[in-house]
PDB file of N, CA and C in Angstrom:
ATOM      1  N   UNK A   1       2.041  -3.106  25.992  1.00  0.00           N
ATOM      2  CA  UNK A   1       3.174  -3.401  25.162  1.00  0.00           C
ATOM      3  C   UNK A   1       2.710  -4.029  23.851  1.00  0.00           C
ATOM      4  N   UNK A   2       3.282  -3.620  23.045  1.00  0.00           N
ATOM      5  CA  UNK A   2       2.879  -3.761  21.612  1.00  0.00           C
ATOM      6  C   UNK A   2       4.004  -5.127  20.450  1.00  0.00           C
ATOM      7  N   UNK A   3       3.158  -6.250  20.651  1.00  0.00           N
ATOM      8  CA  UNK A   3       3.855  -7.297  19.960  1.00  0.00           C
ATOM      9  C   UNK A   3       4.099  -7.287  18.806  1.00  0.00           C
ATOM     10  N   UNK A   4       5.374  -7.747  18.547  1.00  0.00           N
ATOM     11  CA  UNK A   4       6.218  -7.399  16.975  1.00  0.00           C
ATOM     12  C   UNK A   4       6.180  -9.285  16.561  1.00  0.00           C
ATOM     13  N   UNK A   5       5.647  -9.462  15.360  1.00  0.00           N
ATOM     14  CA  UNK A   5       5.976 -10.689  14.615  1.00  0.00           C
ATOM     15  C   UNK A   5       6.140 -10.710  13.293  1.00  0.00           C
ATOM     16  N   UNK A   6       6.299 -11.994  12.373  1.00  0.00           N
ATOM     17  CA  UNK A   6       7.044 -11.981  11.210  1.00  0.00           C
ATOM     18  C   UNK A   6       6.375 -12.558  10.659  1.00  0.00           C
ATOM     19  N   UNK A   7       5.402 -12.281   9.207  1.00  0.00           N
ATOM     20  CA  UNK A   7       4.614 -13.163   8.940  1.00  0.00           C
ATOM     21  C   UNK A   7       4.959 -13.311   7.395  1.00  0.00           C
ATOM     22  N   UNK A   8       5.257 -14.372   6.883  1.00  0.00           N
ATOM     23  CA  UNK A   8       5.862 -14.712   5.410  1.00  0.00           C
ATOM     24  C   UNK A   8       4.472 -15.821   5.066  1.00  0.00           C
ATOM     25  N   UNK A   9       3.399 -15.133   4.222  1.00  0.00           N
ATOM     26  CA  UNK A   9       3.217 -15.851   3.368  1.00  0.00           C
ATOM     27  C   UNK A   9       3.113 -15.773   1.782  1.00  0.00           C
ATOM     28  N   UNK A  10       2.140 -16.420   0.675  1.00  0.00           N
ATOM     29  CA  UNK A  10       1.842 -16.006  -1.228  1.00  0.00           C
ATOM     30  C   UNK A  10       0.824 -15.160  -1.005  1.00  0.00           C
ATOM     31  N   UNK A  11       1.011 -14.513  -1.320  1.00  0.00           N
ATOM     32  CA  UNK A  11      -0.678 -13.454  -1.862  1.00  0.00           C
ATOM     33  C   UNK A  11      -0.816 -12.772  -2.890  1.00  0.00           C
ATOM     34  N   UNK A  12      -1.624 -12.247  -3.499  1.00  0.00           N
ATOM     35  CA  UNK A  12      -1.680 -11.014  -4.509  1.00  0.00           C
ATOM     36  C   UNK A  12      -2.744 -10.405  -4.024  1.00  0.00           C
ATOM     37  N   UNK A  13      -2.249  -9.068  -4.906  1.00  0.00           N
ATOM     38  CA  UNK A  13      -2.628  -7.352  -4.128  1.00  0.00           C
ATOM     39  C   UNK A  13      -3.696  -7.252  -5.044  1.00  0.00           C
ATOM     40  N   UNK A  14      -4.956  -7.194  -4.178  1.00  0.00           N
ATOM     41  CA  UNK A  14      -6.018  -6.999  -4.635  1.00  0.00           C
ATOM     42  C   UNK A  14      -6.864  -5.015  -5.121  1.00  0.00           C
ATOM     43  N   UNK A  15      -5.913  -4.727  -4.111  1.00  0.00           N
ATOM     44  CA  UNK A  15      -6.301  -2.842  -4.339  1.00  0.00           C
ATOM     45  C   UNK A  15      -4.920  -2.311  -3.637  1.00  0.00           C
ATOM     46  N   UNK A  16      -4.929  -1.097  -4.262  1.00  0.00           N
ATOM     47  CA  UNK A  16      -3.402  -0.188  -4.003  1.00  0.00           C
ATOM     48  C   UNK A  16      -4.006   1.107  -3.619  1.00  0.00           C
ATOM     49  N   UNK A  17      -3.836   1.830  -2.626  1.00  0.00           N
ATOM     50  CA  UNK A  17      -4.426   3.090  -1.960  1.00  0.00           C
ATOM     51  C   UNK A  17      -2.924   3.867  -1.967  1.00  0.00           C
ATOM     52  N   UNK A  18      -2.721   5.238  -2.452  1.00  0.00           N
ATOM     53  CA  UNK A  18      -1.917   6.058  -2.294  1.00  0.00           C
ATOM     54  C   UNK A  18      -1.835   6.644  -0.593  1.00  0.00           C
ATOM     55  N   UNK A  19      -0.977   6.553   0.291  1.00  0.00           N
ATOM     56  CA  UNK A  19      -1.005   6.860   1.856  1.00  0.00           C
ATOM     57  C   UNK A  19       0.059   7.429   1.720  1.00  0.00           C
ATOM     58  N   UNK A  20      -0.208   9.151   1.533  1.00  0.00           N
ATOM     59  CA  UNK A  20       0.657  10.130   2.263  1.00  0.00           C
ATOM     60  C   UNK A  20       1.332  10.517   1.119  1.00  0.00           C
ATOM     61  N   UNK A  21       2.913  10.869   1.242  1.00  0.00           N
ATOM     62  CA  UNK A  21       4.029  11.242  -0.115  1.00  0.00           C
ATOM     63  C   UNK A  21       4.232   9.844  -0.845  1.00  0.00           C
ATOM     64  N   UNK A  22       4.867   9.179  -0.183  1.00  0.00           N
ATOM     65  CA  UNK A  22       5.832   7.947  -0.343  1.00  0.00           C
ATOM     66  C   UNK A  22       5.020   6.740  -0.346  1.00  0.00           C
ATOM     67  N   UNK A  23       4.290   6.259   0.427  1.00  0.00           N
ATOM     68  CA  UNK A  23       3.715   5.094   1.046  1.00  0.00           C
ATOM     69  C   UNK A  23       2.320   4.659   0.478  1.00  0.00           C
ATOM     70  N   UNK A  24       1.809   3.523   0.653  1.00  0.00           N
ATOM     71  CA  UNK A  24       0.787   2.853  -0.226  1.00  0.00           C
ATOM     72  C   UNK A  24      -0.089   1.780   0.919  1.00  0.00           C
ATOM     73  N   UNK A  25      -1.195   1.828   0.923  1.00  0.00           N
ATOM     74  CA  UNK A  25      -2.205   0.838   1.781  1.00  0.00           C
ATOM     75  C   UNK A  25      -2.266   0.067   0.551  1.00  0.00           C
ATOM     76  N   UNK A  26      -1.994  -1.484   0.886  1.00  0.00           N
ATOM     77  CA  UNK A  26      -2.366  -2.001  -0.425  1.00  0.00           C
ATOM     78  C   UNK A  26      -3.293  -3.109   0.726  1.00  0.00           C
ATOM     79  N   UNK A  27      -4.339  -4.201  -0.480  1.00  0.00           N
ATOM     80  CA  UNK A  27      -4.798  -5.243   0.519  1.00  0.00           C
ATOM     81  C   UNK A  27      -4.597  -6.436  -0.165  1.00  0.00           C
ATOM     82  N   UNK A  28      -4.305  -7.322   0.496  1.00  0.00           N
ATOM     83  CA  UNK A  28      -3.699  -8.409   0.105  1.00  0.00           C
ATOM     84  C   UNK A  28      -4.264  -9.665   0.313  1.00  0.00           C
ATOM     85  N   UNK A  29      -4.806 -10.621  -0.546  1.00  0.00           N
ATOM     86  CA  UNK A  29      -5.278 -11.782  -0.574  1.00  0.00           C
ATOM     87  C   UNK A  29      -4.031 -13.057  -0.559  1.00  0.00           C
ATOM     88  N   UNK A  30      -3.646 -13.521   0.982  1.00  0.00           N
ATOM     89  CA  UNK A  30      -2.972 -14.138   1.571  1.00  0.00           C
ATOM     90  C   UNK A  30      -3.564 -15.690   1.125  1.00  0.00           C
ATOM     91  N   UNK A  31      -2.726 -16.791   0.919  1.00  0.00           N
ATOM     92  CA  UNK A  31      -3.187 -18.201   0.980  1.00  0.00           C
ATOM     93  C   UNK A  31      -3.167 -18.725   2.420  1.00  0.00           C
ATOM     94  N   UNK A  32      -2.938 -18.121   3.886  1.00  0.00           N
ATOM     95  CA  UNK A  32      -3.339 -18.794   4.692  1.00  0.00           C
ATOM     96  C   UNK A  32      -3.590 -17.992   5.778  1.00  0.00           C
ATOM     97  N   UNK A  33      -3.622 -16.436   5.569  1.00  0.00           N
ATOM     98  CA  UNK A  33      -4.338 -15.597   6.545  1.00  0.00           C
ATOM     99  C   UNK A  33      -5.231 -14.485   5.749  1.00  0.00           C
ATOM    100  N   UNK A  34      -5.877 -15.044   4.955  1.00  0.00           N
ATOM    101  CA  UNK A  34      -6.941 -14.297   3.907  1.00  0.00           C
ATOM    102  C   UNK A  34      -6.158 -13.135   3.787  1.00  0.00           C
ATOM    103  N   UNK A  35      -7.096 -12.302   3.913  1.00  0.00           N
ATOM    104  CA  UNK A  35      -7.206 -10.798   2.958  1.00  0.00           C
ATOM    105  C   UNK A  35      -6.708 -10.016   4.727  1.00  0.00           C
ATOM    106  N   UNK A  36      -5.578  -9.179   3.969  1.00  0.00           N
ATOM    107  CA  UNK A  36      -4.726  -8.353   5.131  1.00  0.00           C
ATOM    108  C   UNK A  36      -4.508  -7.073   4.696  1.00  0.00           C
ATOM    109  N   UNK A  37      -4.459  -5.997   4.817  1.00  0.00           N
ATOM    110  CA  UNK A  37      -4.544  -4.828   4.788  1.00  0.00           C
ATOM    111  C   UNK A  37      -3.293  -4.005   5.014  1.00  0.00           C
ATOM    112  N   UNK A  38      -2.445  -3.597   4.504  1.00  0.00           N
ATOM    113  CA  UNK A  38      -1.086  -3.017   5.078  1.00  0.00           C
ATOM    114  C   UNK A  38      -0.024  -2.114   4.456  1.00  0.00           C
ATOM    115  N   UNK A  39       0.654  -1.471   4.844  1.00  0.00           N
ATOM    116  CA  UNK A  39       0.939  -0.220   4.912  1.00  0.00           C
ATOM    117  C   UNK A  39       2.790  -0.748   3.890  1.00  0.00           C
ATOM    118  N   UNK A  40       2.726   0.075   2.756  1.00  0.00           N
ATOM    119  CA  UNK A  40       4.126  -0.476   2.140  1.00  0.00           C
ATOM    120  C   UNK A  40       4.644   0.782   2.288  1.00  0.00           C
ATOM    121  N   UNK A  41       5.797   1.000   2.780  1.00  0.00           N
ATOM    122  CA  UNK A  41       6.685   2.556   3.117  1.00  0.00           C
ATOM    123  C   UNK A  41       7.561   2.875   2.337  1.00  0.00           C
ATOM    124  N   UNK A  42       7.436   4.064   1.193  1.00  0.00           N
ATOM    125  CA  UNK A  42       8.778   4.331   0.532  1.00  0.00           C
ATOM    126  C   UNK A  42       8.107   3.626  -0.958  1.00  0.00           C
ATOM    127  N   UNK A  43       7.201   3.302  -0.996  1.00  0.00           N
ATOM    128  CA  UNK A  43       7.086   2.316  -2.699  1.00  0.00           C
ATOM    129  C   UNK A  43       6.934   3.726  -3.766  1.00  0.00           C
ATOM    130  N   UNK A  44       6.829   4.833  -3.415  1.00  0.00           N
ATOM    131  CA  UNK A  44       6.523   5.956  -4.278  1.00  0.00           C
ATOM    132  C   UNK A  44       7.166   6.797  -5.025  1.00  0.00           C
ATOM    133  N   UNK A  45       8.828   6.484  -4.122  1.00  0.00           N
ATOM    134  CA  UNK A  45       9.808   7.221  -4.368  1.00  0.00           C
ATOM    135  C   UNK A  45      10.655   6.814  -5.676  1.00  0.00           C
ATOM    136  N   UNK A  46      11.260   7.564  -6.272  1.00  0.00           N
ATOM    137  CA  UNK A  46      11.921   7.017  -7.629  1.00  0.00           C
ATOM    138  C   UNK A  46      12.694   5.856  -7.433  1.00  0.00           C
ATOM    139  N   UNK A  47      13.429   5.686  -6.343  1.00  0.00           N
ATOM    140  CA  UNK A  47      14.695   3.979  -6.215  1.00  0.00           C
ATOM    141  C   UNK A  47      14.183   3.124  -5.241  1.00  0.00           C
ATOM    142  N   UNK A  48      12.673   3.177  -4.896  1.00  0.00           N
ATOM    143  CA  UNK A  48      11.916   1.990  -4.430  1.00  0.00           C
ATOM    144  C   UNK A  48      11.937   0.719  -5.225  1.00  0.00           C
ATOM    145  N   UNK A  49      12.607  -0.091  -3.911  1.00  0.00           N
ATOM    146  CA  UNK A  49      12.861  -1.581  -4.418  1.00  0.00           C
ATOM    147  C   UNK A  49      11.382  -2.439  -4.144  1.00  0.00           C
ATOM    148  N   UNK A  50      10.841  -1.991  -3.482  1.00  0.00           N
ATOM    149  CA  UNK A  50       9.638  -2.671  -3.887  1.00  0.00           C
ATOM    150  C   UNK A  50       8.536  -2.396  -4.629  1.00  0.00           C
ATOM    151  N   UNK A  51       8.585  -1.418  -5.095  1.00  0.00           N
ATOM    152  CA  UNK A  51       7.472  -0.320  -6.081  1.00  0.00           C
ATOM    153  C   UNK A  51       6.746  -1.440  -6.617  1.00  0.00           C
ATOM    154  N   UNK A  52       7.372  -2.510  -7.335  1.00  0.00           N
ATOM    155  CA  UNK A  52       6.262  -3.856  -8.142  1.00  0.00           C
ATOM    156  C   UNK A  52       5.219  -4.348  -7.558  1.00  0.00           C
ATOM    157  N   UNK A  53       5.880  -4.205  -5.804  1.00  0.00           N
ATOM    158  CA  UNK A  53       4.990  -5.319  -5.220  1.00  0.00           C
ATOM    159  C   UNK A  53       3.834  -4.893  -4.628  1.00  0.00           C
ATOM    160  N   UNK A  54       3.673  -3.318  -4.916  1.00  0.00           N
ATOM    161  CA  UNK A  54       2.286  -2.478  -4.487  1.00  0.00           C
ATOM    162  C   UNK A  54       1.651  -2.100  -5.336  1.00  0.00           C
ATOM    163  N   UNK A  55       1.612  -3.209  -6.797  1.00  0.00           N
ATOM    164  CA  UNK A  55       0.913  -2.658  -7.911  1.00  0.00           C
ATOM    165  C   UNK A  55      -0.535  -3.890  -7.781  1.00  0.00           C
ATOM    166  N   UNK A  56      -1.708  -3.663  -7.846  1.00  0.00           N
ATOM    167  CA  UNK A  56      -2.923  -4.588  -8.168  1.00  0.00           C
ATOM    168  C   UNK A  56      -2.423  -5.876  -9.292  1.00  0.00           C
ATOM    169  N   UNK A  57      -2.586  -7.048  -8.638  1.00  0.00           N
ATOM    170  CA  UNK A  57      -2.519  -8.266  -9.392  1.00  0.00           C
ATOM    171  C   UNK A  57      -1.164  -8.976  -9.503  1.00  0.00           C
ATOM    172  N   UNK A  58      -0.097  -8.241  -8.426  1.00  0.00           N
ATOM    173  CA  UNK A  58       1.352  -8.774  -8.254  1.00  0.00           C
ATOM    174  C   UNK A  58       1.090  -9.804  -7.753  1.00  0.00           C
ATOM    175  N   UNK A  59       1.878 -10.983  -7.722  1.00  0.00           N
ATOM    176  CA  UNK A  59       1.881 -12.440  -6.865  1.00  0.00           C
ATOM    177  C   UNK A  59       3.062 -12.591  -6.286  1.00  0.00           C
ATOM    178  N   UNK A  60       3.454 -12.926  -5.066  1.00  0.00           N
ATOM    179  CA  UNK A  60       4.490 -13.164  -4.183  1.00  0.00           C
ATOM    180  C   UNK A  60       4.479 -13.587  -3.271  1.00  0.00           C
ATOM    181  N   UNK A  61       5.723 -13.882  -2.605  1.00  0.00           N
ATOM    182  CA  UNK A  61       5.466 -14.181  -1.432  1.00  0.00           C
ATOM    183  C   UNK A  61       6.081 -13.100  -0.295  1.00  0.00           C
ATOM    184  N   UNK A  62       5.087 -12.094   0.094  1.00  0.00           N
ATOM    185  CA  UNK A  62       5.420 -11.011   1.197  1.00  0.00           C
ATOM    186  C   UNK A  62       5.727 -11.416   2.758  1.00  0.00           C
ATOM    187  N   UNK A  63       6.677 -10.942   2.955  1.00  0.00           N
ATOM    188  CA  UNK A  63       6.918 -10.522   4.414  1.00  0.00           C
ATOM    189  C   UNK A  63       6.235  -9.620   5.248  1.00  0.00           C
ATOM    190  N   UNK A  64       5.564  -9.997   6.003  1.00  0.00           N
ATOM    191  CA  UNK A  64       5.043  -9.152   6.457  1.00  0.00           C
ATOM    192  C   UNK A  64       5.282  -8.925   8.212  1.00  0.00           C
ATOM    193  N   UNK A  65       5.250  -7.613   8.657  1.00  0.00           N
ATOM    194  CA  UNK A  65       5.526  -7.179  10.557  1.00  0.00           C
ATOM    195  C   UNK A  65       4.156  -6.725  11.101  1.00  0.00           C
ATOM    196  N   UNK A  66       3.500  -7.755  11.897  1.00  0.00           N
ATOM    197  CA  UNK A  66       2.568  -7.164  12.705  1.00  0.00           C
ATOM    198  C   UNK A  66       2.491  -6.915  13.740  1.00  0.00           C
ATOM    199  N   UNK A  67       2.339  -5.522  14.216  1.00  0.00           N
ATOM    200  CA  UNK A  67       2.760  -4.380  15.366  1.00  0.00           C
ATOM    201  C   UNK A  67       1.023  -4.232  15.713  1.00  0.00           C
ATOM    202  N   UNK A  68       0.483  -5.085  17.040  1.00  0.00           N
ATOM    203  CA  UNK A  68      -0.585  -5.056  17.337  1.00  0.00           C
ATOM    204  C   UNK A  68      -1.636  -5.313  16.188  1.00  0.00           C
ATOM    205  N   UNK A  69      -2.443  -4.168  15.660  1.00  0.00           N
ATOM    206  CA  UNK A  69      -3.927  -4.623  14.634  1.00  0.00           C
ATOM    207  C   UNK A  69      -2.799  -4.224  13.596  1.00  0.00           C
ATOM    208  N   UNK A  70      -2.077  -3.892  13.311  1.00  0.00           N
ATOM    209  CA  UNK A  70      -1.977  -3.291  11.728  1.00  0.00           C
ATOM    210  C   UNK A  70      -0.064  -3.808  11.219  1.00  0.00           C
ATOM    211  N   UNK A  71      -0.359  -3.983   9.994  1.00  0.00           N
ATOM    212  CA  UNK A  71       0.481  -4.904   9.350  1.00  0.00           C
ATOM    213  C   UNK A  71       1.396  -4.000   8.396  1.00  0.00           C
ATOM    214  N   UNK A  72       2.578  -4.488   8.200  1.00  0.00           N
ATOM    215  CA  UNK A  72       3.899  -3.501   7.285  1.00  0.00           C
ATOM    216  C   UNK A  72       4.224  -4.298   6.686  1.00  0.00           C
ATOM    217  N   UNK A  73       4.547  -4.040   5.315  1.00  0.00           N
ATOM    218  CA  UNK A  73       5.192  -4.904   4.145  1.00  0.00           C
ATOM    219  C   UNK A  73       6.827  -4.539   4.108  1.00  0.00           C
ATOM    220  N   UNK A  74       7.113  -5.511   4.707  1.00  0.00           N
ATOM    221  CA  UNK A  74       9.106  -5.203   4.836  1.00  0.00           C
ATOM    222  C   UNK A  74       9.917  -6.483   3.635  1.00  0.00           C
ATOM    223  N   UNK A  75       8.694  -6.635   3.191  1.00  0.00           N
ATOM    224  CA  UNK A  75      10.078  -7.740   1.861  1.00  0.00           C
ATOM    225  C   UNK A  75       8.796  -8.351   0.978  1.00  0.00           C
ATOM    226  N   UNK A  76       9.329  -8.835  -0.647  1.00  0.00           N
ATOM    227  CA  UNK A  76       8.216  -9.241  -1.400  1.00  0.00           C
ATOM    228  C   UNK A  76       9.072  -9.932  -2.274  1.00  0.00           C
ATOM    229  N   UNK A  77       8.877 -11.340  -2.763  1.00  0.00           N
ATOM    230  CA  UNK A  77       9.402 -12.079  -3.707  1.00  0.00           C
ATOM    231  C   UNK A  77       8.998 -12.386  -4.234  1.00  0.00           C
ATOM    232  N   UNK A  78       8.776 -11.483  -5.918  1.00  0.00           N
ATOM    233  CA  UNK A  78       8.343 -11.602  -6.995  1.00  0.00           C
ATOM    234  C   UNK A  78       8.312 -13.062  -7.699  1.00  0.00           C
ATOM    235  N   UNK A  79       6.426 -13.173  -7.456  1.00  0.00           N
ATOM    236  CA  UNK A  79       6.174 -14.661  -8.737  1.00  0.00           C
ATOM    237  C   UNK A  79       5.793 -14.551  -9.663  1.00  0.00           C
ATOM    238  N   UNK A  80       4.739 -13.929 -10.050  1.00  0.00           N
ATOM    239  CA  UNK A  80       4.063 -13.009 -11.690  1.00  0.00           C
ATOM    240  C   UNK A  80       3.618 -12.052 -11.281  1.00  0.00           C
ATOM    241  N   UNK A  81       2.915 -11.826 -12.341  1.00  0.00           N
ATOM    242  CA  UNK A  81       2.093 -10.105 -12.388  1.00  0.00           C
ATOM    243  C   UNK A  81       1.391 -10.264 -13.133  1.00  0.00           C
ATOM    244  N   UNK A  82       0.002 -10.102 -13.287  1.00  0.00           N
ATOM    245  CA  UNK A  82      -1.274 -10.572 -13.918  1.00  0.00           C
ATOM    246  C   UNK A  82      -1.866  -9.784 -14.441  1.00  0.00           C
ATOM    247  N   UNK A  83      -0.932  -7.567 -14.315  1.00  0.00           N
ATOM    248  CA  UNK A  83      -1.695  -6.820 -14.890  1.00  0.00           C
ATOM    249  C   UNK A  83      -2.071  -6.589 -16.312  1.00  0.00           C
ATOM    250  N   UNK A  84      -1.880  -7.969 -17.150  1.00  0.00           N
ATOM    251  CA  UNK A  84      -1.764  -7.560 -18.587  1.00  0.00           C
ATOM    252  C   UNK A  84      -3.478  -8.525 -18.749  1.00  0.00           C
ATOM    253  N   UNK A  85      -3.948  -9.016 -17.338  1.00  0.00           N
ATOM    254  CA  UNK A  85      -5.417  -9.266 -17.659  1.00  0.00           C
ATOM    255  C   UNK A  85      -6.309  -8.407 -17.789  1.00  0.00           C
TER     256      UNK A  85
END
């Protein structure tokens, strides 16, 4: 059986991987579970509400669902964006 939890912490997206039509592997440098790896669904499509938060150098604080080893980005609350470094 495969455990479902809720993990909210700040991070920014260190790399953005294109996965599939729609979807994005981005990896994420967390302030209290390092660097996490995970799957954002739908950021590709034209009325993706989170499209910002799977860009390299976003800061937020993500929601994240971990379903055994691997992690889903289900919410992101925009703090800056650093891509103009």
């Amino acid at each position: 059986m495969s455990e479902e939890r809720e993990i909210k912490d700040i991070g920014i997206v260190l790399k953005s991987i294109d996965s599939g039509e729609a979807d994005r592997l981005v990896t994420i440098l967390t302030s209290s579970h390092g660097k996490i790896t995970a799957k954002m669904r739908g950021v590709k499509k034209a009325k993706a509400k989170l499209s910002y938060a799977s860009f390299p150098l976003n800061l937020g604080e993500y929601i994240f669902v971990k379903r055994g080893r691997n992690y889903t980005v289900i919410n992101c609350s925009y703090i800056d964006n650093f891509a103009s470094l």
